[in-house]
N, C-alpha and C. Protein backbone atom coordinates (compact mmCIF):
# COMPACT_ATOMS: atom_id res chain seq x y z
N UNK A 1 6.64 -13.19 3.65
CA UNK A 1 6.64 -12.10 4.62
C UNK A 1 5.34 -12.17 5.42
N UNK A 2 5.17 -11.94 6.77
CA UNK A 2 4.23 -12.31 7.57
C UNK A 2 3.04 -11.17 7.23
N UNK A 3 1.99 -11.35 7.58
CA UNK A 3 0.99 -10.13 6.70
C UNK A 3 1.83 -9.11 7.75
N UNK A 4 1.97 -8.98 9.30
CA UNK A 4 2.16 -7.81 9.82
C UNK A 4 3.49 -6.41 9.03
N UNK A 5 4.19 -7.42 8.90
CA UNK A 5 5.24 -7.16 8.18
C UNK A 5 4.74 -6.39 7.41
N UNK A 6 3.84 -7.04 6.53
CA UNK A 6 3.47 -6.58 4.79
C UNK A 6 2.73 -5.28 5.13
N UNK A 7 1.48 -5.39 6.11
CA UNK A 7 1.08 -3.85 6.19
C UNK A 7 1.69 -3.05 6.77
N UNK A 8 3.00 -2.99 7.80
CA UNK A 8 3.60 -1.85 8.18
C UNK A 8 4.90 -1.38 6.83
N UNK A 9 5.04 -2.46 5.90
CA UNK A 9 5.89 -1.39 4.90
C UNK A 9 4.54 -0.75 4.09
N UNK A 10 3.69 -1.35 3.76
CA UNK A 10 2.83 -0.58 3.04
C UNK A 10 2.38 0.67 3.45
N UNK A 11 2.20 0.42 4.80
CA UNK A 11 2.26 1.98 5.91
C UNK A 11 3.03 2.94 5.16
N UNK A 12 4.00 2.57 5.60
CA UNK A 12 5.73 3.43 4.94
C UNK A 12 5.55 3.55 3.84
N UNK A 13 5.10 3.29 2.91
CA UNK A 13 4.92 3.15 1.36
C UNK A 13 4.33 4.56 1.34
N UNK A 14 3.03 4.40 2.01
CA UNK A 14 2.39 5.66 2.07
C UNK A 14 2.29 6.53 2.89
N UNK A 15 3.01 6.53 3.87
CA UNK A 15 4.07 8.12 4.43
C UNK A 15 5.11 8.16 3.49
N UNK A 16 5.75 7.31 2.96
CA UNK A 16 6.93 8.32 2.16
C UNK A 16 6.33 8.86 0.65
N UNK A 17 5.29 8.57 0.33
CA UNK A 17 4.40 9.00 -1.09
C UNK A 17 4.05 10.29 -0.52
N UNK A 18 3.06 10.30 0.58
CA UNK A 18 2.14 11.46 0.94
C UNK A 18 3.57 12.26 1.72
N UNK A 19 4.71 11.83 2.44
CA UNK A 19 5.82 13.12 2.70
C UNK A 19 6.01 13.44 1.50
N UNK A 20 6.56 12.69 0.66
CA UNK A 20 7.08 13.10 -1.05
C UNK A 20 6.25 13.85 -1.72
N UNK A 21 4.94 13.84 -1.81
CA UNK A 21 3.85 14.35 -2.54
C UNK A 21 4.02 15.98 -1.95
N UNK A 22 4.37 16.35 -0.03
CA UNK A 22 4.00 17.50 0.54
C UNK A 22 5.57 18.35 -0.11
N UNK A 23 6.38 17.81 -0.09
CA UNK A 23 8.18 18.18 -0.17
C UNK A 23 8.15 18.57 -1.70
N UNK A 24 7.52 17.59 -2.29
CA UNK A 24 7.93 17.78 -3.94
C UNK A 24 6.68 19.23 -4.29
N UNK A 25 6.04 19.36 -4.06
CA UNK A 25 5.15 20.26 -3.95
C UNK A 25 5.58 21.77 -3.71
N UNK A 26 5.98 21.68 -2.00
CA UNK A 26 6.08 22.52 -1.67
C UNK A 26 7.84 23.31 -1.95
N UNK A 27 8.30 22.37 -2.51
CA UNK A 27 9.47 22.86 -2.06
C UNK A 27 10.42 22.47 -3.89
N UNK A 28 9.63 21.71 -4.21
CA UNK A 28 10.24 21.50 -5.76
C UNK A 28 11.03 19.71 -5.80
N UNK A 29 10.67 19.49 -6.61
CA UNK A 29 11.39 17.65 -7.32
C UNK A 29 13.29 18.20 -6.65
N UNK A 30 14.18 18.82 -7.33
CA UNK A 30 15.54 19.14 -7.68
C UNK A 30 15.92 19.07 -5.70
N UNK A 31 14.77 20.57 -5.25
CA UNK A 31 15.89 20.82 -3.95
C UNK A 31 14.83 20.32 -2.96
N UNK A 32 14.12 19.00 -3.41
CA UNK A 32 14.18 17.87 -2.02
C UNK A 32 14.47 16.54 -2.05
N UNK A 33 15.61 16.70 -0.68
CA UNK A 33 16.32 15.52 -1.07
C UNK A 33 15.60 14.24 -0.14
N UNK A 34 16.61 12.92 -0.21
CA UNK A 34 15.58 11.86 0.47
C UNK A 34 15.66 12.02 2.27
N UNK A 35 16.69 12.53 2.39
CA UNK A 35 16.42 12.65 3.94
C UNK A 35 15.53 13.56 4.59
N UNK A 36 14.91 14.90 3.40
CA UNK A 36 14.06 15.32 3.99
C UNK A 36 12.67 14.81 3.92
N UNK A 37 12.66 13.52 3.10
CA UNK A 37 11.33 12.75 2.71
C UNK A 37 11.08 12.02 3.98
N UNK A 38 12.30 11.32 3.92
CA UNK A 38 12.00 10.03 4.93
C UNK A 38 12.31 10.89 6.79
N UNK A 39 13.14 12.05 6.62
CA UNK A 39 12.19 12.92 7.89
C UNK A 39 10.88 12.37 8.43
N UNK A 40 10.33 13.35 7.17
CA UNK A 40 9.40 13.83 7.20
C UNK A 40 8.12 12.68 7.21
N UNK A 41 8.13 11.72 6.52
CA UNK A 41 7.62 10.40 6.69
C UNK A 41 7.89 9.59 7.83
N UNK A 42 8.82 9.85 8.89
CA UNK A 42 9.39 9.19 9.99
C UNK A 42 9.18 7.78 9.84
N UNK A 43 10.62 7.69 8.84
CA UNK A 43 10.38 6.13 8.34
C UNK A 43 12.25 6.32 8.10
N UNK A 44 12.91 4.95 8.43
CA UNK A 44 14.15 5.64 7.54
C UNK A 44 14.73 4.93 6.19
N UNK A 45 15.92 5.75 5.73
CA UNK A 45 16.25 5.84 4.77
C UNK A 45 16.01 4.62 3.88
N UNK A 46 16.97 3.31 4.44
CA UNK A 46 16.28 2.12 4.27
C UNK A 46 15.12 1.61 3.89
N UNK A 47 13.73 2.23 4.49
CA UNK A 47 12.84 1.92 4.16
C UNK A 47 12.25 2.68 2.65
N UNK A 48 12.21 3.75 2.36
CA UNK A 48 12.75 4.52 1.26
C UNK A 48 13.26 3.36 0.21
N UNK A 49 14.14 3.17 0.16
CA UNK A 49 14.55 2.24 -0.73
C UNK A 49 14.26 0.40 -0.95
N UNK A 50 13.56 -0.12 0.54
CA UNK A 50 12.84 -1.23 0.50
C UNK A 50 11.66 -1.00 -0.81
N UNK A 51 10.87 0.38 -1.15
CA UNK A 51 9.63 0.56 -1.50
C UNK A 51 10.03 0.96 -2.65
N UNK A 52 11.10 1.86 -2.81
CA UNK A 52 11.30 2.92 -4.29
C UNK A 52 12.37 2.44 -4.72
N UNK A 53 12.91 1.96 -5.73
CA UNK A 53 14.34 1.45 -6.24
C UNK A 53 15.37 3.21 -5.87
N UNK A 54 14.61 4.07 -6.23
CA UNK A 54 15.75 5.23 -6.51
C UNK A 54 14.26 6.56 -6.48
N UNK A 55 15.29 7.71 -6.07
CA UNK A 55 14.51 9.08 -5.84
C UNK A 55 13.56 9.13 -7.36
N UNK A 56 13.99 8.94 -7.99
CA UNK A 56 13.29 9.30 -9.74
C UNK A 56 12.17 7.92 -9.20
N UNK A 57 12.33 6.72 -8.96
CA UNK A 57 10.78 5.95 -9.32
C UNK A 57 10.16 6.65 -7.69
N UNK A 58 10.69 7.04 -7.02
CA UNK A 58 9.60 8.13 -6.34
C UNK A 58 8.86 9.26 -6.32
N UNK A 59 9.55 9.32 -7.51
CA UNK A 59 8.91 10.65 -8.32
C UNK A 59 7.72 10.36 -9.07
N UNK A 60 8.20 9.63 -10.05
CA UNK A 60 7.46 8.81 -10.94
C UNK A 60 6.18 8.27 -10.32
N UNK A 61 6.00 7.43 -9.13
CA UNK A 61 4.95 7.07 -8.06
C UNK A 61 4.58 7.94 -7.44
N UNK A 62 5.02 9.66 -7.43
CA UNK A 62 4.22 10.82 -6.75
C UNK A 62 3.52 11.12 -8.08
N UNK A 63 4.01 11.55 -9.11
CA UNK A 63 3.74 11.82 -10.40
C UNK A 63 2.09 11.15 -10.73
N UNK A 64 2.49 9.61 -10.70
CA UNK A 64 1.26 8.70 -11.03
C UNK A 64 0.16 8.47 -9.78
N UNK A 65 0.30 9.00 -8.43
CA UNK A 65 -0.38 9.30 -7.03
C UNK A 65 -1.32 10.74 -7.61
N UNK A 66 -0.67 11.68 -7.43
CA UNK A 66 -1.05 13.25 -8.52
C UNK A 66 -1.82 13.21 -9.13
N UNK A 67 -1.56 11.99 -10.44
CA UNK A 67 -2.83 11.59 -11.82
C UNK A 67 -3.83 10.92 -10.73
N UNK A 68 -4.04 10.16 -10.42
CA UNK A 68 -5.24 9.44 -9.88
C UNK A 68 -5.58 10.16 -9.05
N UNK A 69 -5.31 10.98 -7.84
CA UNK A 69 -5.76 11.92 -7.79
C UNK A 69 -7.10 12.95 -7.66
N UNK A 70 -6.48 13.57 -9.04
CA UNK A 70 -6.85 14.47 -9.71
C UNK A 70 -7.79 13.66 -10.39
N UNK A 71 -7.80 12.68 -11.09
CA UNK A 71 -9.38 11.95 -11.52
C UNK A 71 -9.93 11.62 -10.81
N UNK A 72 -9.75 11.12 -9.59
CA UNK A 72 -11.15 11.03 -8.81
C UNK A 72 -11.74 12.01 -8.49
N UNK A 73 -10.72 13.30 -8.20
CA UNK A 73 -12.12 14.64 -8.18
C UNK A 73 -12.95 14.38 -9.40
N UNK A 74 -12.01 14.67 -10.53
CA UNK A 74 -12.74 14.19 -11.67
C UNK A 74 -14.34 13.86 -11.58
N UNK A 75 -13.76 12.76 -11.40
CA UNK A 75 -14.72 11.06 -11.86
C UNK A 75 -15.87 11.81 -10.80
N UNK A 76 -16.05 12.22 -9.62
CA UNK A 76 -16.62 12.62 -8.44
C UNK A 76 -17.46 13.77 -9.06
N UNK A 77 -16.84 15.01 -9.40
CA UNK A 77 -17.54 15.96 -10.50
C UNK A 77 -18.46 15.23 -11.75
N UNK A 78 -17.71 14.79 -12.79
CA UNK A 78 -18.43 14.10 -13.55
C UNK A 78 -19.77 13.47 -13.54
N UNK A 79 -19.28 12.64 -12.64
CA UNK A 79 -20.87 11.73 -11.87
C UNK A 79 -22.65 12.35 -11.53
N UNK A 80 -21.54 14.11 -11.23
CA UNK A 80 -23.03 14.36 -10.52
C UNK A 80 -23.48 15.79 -11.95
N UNK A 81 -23.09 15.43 -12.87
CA UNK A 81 -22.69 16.66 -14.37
C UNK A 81 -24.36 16.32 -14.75
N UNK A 82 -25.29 17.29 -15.17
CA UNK A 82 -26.70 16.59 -15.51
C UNK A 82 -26.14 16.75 -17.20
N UNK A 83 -24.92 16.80 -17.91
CA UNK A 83 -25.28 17.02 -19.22
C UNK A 83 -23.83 17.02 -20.12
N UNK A 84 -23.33 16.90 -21.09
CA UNK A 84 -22.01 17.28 -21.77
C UNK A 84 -21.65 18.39 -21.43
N UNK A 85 -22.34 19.31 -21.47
CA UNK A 85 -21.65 20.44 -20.82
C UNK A 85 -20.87 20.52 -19.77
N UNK A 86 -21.59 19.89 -18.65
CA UNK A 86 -21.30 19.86 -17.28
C UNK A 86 -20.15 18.97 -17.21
N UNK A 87 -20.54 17.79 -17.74
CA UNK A 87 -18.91 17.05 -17.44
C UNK A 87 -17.52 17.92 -18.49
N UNK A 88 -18.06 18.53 -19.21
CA UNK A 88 -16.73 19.50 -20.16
C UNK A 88 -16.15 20.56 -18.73
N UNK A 89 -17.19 20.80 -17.82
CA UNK A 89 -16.78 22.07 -16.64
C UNK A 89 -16.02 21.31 -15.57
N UNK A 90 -16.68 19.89 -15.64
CA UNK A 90 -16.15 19.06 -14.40
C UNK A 90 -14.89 19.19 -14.67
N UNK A 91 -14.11 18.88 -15.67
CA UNK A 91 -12.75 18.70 -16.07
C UNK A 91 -12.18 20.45 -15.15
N UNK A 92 -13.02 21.35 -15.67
CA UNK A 92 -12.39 22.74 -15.05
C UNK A 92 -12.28 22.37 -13.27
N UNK A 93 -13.65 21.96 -12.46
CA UNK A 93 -14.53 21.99 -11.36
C UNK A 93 -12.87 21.02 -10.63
N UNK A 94 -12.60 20.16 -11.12
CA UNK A 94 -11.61 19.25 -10.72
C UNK A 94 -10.25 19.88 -10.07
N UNK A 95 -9.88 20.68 -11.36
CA UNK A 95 -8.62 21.81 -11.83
C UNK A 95 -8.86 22.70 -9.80
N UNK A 96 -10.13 23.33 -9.99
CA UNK A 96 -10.42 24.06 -9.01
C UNK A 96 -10.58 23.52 -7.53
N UNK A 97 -11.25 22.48 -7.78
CA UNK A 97 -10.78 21.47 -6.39
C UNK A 97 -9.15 21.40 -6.06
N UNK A 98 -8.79 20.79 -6.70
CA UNK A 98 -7.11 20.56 -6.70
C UNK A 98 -6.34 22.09 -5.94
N UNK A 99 -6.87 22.91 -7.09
CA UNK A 99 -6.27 24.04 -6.26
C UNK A 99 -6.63 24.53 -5.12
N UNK A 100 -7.68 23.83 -4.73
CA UNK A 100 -8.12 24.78 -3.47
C UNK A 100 -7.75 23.89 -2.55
N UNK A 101 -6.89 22.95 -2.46
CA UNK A 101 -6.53 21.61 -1.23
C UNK A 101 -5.22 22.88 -0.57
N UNK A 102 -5.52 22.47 0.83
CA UNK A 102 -4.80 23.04 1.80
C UNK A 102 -3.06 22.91 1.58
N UNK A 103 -2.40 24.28 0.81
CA UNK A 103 -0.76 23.37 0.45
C UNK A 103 -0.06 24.09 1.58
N UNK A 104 0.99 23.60 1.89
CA UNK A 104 1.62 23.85 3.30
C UNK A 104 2.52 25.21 2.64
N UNK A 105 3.02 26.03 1.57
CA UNK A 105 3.33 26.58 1.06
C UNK A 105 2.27 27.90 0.66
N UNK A 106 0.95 26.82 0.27
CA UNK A 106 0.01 28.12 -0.93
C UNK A 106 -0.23 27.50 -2.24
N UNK A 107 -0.82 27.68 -2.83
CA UNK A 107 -1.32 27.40 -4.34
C UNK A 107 0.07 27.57 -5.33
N UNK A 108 0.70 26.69 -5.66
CA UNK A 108 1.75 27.34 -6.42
C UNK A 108 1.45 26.43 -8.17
N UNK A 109 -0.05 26.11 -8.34
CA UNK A 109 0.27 25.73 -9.75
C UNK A 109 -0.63 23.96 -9.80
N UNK A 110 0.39 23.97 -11.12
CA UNK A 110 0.38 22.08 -11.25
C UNK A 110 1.28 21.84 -10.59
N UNK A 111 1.26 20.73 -9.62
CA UNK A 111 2.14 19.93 -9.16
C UNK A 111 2.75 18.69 -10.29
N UNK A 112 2.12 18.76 -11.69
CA UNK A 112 2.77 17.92 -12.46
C UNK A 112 3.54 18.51 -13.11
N UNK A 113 2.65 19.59 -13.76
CA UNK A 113 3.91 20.40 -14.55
C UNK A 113 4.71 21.06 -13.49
N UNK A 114 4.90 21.23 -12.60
CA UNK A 114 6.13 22.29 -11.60
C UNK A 114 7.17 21.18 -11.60
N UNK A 115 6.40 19.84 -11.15
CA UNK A 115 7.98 18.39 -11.39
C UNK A 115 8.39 18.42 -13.02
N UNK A 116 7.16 18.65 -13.55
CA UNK A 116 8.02 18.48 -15.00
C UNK A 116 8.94 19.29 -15.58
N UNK A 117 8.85 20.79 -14.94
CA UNK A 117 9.74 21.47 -15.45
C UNK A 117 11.52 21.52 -15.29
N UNK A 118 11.44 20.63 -13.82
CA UNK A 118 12.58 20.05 -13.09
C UNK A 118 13.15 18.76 -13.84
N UNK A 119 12.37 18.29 -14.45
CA UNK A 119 12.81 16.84 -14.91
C UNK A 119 13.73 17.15 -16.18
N UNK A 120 14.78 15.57 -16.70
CA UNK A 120 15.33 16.17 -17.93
C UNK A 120 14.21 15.73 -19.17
N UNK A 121 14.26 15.91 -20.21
CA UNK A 121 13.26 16.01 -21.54
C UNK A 121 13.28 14.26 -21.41
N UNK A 122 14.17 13.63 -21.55
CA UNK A 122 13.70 12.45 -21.81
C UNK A 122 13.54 11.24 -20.40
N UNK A 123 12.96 11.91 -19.38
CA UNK A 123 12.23 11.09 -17.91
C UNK A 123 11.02 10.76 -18.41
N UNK A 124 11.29 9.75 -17.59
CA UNK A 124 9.69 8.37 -17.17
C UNK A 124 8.66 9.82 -17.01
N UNK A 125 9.02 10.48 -15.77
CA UNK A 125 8.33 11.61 -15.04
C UNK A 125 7.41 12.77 -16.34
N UNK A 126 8.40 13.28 -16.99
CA UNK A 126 7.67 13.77 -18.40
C UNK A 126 6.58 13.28 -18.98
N UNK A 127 7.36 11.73 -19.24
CA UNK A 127 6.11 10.95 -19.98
C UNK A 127 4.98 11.09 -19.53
N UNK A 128 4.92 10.64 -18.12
CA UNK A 128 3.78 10.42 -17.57
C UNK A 128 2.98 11.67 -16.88
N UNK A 129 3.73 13.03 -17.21
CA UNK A 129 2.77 14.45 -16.86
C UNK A 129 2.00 14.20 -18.85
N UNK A 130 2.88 14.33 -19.63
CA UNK A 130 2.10 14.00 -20.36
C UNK A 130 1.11 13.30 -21.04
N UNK A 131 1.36 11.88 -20.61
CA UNK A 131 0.09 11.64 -20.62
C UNK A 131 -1.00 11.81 -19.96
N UNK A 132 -0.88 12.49 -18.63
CA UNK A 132 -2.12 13.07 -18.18
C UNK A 132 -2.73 14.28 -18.87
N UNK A 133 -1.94 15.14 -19.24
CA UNK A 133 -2.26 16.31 -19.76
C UNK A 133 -3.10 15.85 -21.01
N UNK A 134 -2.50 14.75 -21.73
CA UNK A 134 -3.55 13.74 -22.74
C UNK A 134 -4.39 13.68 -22.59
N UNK A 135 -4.65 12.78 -21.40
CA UNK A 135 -5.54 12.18 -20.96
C UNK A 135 -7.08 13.37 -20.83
N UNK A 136 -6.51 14.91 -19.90
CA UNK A 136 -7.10 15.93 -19.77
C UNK A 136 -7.81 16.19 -21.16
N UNK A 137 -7.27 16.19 -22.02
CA UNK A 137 -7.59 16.93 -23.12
C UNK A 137 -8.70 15.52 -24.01
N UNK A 138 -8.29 14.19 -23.78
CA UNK A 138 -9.30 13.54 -24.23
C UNK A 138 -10.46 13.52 -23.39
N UNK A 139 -10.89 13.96 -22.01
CA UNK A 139 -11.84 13.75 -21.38
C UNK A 139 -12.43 15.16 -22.04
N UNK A 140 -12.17 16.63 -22.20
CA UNK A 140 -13.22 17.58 -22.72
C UNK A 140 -12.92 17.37 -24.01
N UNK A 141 -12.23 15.83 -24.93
CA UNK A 141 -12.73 15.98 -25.90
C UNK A 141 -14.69 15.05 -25.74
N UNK A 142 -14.30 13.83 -24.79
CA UNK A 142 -15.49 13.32 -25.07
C UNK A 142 -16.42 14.24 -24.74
N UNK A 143 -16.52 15.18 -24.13
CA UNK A 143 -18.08 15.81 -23.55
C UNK A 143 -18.49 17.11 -24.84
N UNK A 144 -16.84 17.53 -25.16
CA UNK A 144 -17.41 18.27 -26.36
C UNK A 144 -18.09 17.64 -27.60
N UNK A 145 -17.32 16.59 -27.61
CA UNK A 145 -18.17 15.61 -28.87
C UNK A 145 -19.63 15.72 -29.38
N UNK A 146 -20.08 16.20 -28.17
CA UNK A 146 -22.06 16.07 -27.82
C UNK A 146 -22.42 17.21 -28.17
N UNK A 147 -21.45 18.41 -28.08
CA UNK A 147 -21.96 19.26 -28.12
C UNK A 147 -21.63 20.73 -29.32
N UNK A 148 -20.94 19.89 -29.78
CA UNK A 148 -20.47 20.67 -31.04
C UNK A 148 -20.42 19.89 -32.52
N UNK A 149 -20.43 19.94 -33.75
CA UNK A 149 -20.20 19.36 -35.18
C UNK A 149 -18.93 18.73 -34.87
N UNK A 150 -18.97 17.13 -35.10
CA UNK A 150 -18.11 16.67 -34.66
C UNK A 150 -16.57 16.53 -35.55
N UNK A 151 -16.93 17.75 -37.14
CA UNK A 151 -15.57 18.26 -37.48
C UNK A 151 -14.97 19.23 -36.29
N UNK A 152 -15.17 19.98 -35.61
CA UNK A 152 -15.00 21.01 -34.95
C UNK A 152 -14.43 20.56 -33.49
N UNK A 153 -14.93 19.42 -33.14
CA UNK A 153 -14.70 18.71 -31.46
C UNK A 153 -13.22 19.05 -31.25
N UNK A 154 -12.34 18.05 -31.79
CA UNK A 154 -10.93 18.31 -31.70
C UNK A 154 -10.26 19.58 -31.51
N UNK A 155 -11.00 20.64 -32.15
CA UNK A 155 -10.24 21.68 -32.26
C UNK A 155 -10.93 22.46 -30.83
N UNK A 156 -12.20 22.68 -30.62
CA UNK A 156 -12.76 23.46 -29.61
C UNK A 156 -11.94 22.50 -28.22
N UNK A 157 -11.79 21.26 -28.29
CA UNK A 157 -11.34 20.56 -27.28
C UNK A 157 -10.02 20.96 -27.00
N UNK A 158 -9.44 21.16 -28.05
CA UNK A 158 -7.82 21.57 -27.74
C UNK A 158 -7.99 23.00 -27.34
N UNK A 159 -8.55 24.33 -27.99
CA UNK A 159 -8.65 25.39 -27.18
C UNK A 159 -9.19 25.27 -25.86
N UNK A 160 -10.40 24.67 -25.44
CA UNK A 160 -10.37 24.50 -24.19
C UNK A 160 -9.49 24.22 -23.31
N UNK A 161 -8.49 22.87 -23.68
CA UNK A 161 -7.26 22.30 -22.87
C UNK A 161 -6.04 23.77 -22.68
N UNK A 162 -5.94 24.22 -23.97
CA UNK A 162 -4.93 25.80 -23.97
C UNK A 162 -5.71 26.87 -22.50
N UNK A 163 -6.78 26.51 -22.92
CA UNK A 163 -7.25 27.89 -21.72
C UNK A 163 -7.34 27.25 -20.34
N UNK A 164 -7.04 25.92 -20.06
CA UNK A 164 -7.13 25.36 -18.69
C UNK A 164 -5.90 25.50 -18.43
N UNK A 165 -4.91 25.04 -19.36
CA UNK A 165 -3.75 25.37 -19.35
C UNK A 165 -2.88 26.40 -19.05
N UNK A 166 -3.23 27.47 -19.26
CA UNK A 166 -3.04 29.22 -19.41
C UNK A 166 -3.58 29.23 -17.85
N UNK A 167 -4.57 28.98 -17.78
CA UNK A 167 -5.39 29.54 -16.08
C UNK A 167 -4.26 28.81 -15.30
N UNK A 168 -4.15 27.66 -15.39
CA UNK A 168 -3.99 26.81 -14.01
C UNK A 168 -1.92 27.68 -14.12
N UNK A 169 -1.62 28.11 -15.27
CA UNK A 169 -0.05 28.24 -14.95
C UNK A 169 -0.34 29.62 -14.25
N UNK A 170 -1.17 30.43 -14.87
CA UNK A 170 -1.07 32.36 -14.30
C UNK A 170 -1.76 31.82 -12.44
N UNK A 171 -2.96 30.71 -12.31
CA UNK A 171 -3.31 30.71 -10.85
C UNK A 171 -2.27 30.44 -10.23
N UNK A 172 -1.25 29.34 -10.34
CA UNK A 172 0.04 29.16 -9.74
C UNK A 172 0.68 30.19 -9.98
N UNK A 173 1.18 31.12 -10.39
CA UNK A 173 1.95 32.48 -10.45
C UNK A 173 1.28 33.23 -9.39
N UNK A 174 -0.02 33.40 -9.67
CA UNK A 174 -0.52 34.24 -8.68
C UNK A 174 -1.04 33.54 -7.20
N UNK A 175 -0.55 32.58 -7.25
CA UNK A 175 -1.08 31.67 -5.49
C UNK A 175 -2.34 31.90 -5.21
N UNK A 176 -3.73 31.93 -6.27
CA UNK A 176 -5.18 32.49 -6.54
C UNK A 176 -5.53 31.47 -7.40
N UNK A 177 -7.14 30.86 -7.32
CA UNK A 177 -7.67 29.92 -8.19
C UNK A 177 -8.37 31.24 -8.69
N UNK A 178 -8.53 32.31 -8.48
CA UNK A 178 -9.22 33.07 -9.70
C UNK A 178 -9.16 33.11 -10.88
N UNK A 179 -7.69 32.42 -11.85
CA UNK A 179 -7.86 32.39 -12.99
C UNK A 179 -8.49 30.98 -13.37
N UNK A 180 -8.49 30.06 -12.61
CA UNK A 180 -9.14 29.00 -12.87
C UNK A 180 -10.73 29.48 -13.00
N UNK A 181 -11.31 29.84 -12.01
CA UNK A 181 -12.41 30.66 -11.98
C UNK A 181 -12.93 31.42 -13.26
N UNK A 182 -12.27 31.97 -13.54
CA UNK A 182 -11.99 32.67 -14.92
C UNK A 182 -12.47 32.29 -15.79
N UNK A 183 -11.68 31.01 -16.16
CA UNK A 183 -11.00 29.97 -17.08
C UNK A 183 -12.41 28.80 -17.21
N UNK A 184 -13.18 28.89 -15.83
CA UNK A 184 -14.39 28.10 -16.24
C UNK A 184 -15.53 28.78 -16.67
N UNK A 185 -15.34 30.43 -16.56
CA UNK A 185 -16.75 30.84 -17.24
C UNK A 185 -16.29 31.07 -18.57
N UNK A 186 -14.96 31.12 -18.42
CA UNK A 186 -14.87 31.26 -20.64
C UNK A 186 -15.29 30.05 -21.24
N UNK A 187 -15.12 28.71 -20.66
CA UNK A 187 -15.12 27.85 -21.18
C UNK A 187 -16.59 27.32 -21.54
N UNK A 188 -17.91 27.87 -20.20
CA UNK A 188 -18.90 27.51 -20.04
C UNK A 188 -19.66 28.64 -21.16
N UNK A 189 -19.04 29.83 -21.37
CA UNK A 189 -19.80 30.83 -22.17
C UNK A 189 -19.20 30.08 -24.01
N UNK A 190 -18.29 29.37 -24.00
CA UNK A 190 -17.80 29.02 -25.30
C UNK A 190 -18.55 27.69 -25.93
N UNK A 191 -18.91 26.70 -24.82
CA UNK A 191 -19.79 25.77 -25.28
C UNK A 191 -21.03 26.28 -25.41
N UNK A 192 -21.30 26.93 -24.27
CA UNK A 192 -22.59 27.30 -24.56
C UNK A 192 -23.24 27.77 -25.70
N UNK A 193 -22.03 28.75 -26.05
CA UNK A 193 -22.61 29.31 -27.52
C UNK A 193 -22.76 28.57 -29.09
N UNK A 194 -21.78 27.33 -28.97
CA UNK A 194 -21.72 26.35 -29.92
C UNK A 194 -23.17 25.70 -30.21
């Protein structure tokens, strides 16, 4: 394939990710279909399927777009953390970035868990919200590690993940990062006190 070729589907690759990413978001995985993707990507249908075998591995590739993401706020927070503590908040600081990105709708949540709740129990798509949510919960395990008896890490790490968890579903209910907000001074008053 001639390179020109190669970078205008890659183009399309990523208008129909970033339409898919705004549709699945705003509007839910179930009731958006591909013609309002590839609309909305002004790419057509055809091309859609040159890139994605089927609507589910476009999901799956918004899903895994979502995770990376969300770690580079991460990784971006992290970097500038002077301490364990700080990278345990970054994990929150991230949460709160995310929510505060401009949604054409409003704040309505996780965009992983809102697809996951649409998905059936045994999707690619599941898997892979869960292993981020993993993934979440092993990054404030490493920073708690430093900062608590390292019988105790696991467990303070998993209440932490429950209370990021709890915030980020009630901030999507309420279209407000205030419980995220919330959710990072409990977390910062709970290490602290360890």
């Amino acid at each position: 394939m001639p390179a020109e070729a190669t970078r205008r589907q890659g183009g399309a690759r990523q208008r129909i990710l970033e339409a898919a990413a705004r549709r699945f978001y705003a509007d839910g995985v179930s009731a958006t279909g591909i013609d309002a993707i590839t609309a909305e990507a002004g790419v057509a249908k055809m091309s859609l399927y040159n890139n994605f075998d089927s609507k589910a591995a476009l999901v799956e590739a918004y899903l895994e777009a979502r995770h990376e993401e969300w770690l580079g706020l991460f990784r971006a927070r992290a970097a500038s953390a002077a301490g364990p503590a700080e990278r345990v908040l970054a994990v929150f600081d991230a949460y709160l970035d995310h929510a505060g990105a401009a949604y054409e709708h409003g704040f309505r949540g996780c965009g992983l868990l809102n697809a996951a709740a649409e998905l059936p129990s045994d999707a690619p798509g599941r898997r892979a919200v869960r292993a981020h949510k993993e993934e979440v919960e092993r990054l404030l395990l490493d920073g708690v590690r430093e900062l608590v008896d390292p019988a105790r890490a696991e467990h303070v790490a998993e209440h932490l993940a429950f209370l990021l968890e709890g915030a980020m579903a009630r901030a999507g209910l309420e279209g407000s990062d205030q419980r995220l907000r919330d959710a990072r001074r409990i977390a910062a008053e709970l290490i602290v006190e360890r």
